[in-house]
Protein backbone atom coordinates (compact mmCIF):
# COMPACT_ATOMS: atom_id res chain seq x y z
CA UNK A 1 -33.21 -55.10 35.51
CA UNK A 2 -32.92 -55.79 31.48
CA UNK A 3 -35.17 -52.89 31.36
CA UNK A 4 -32.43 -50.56 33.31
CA UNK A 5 -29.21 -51.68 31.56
CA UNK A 6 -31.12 -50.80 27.93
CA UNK A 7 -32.16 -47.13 29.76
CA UNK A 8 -28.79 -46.54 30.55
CA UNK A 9 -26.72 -47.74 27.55
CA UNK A 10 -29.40 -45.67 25.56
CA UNK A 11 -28.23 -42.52 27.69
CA UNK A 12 -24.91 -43.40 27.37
CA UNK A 13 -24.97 -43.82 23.82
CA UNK A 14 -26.84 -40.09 23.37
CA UNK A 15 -24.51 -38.41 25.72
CA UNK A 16 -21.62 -39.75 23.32
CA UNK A 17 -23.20 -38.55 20.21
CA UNK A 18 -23.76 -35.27 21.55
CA UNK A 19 -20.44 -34.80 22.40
CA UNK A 20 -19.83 -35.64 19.10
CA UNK A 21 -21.77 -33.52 17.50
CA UNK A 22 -20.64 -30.36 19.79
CA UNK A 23 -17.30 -31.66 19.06
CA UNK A 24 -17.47 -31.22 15.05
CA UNK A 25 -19.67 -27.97 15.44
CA UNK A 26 -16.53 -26.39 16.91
CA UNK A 27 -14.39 -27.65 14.40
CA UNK A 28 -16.42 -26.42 12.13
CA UNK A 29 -16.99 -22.89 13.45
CA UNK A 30 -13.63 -22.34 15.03
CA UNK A 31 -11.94 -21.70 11.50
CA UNK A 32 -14.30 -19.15 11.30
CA UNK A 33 -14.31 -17.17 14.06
CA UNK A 34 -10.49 -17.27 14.02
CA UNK A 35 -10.48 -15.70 10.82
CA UNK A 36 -12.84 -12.82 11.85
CA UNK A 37 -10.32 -12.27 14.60
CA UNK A 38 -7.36 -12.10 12.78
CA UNK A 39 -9.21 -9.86 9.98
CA UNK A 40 -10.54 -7.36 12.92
CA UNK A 41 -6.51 -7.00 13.91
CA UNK A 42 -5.60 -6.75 10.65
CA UNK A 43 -7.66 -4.14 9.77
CA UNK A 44 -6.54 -2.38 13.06
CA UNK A 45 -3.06 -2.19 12.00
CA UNK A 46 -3.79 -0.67 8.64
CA UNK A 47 -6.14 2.10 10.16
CA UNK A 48 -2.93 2.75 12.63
CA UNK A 49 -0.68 2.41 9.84
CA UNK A 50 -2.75 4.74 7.97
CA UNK A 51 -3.45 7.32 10.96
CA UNK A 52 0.65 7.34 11.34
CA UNK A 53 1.54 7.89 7.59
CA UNK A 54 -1.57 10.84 7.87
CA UNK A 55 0.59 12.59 10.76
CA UNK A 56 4.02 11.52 9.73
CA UNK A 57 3.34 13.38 6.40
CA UNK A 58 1.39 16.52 8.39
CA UNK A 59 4.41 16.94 10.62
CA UNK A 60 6.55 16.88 7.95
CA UNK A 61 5.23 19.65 5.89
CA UNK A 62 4.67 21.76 8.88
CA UNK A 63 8.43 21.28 10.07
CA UNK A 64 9.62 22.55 6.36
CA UNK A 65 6.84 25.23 6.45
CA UNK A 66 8.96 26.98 9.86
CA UNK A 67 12.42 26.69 7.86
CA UNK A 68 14.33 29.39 6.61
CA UNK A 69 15.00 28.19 3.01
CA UNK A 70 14.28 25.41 0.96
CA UNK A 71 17.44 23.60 2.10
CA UNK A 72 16.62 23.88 5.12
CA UNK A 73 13.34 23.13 4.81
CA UNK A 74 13.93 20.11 3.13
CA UNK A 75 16.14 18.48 6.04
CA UNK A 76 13.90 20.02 8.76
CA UNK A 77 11.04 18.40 7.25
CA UNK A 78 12.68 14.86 6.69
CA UNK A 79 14.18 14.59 10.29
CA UNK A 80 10.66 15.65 11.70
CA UNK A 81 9.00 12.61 9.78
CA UNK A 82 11.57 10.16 11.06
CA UNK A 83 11.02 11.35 14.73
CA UNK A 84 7.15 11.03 14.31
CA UNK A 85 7.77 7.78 12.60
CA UNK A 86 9.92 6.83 15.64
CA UNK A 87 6.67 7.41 17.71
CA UNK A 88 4.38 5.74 16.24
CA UNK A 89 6.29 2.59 15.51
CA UNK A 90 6.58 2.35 12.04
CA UNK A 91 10.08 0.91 12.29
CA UNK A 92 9.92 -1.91 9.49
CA UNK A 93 12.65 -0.48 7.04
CA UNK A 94 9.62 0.70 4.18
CA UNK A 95 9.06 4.35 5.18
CA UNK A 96 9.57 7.08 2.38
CA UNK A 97 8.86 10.71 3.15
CA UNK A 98 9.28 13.14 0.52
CA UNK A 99 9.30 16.98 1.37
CA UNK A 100 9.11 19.51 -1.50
CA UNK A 101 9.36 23.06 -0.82
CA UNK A 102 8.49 24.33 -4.07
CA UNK A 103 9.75 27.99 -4.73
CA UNK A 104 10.00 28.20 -0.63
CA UNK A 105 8.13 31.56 -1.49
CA UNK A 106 6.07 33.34 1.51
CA UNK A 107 2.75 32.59 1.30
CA UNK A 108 3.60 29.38 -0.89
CA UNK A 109 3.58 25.40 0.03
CA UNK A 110 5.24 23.15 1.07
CA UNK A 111 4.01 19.81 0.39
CA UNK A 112 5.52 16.32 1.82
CA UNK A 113 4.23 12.98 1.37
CA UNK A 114 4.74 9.83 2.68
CA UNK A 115 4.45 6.10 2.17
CA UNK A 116 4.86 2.85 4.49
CA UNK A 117 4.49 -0.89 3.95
CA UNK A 118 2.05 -2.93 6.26
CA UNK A 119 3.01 -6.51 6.19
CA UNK A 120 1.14 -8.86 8.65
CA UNK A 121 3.49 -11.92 8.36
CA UNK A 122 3.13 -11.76 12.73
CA UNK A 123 -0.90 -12.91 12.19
CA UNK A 124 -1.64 -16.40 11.25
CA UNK A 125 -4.19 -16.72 8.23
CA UNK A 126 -2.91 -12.90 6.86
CA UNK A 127 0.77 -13.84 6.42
CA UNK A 128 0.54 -13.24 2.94
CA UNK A 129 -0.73 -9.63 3.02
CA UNK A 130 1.17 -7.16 2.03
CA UNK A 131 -0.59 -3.49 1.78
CA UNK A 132 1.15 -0.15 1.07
CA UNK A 133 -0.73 3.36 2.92
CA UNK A 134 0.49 6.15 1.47
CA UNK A 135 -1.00 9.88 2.57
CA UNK A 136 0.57 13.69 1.53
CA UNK A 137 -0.11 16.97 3.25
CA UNK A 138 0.39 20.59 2.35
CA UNK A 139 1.49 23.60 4.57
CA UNK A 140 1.37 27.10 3.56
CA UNK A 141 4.15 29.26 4.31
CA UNK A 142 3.05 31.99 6.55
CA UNK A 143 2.50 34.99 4.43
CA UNK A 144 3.97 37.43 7.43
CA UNK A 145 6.76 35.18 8.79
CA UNK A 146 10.24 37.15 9.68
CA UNK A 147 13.12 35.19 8.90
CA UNK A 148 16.43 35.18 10.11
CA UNK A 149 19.59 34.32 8.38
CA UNK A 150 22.80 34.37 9.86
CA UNK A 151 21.71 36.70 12.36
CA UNK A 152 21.02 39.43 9.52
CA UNK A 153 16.86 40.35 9.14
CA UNK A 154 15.60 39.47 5.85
């Protein structure tokens, strides 16, 4: 009977340090697999961010590339980059777009760039990142475009 009550304390005993152990191996690896996470979404929003910016500055310059003159262009081009923007949810406040149409020549460019902020203060771990994705895109002017002004051909 001795012989039992040592047999089962014994069990008892490992059972309790395995727990233990399995206990402080997920402590230990938690941290670390939690951070991988966070990293993989992080690094998710900043290829979106930077896919967005990419078409946000694309549509842009292809907005002020179909304008009639370089005024024109100019606004064309800036409220096409805040409805793309709209769509692809970059709605934190840091967008700048910047459309230049040069000498608004045909067969000349229009170029427009753009820049966002990408804060992650939403993940734990990567509150304190703060990274800024930037991207600029150049339309030609089609060479044989007609244009219209004020109902009169040019």
């Amino acid at each position: 009977m001795w012989d039992r009550v040592v047999r089962t304390s014994s069990r008892l005993g490992f059972q309790r340090r395995q727990r233990a152990a399995a206990l402080i191996e997920t402590a230990l690896v938690l941290p670390v697999i939690l951070l991988l996470v966070f990293g993989v979404i992080g690094v998710d929003r900043l290829i979106q961010a930077r896919i967005a910016v990419s078409a946000v500055a694309h549509e842009a310059a292809r907005s002020a590339a179909l304008a009639n003159t370089a005024t024109e262009a100019s606004q064309q081009g800036m409220a096409r980059a805040q409805e793309v923007a709209i769509g692809y949810q970059l709605n934190n406040g840091s967008l700048k777009v910047v459309v230049d149409p040069g000498s608004f020549a045909r067969g000349g460019d229009v170029q427009a760039s753009a820049q966002y902020d990408v804060t992650l203060q939403d993940l734990p771990l990567l509150k304190w990142t703060h990274i800024q994705v930037a991207a600029g895109d150049k339309e030609r002017i089609d060479l044989y475009r007609s244009r219209w002004l004020q109902g009169n051909p040019s």
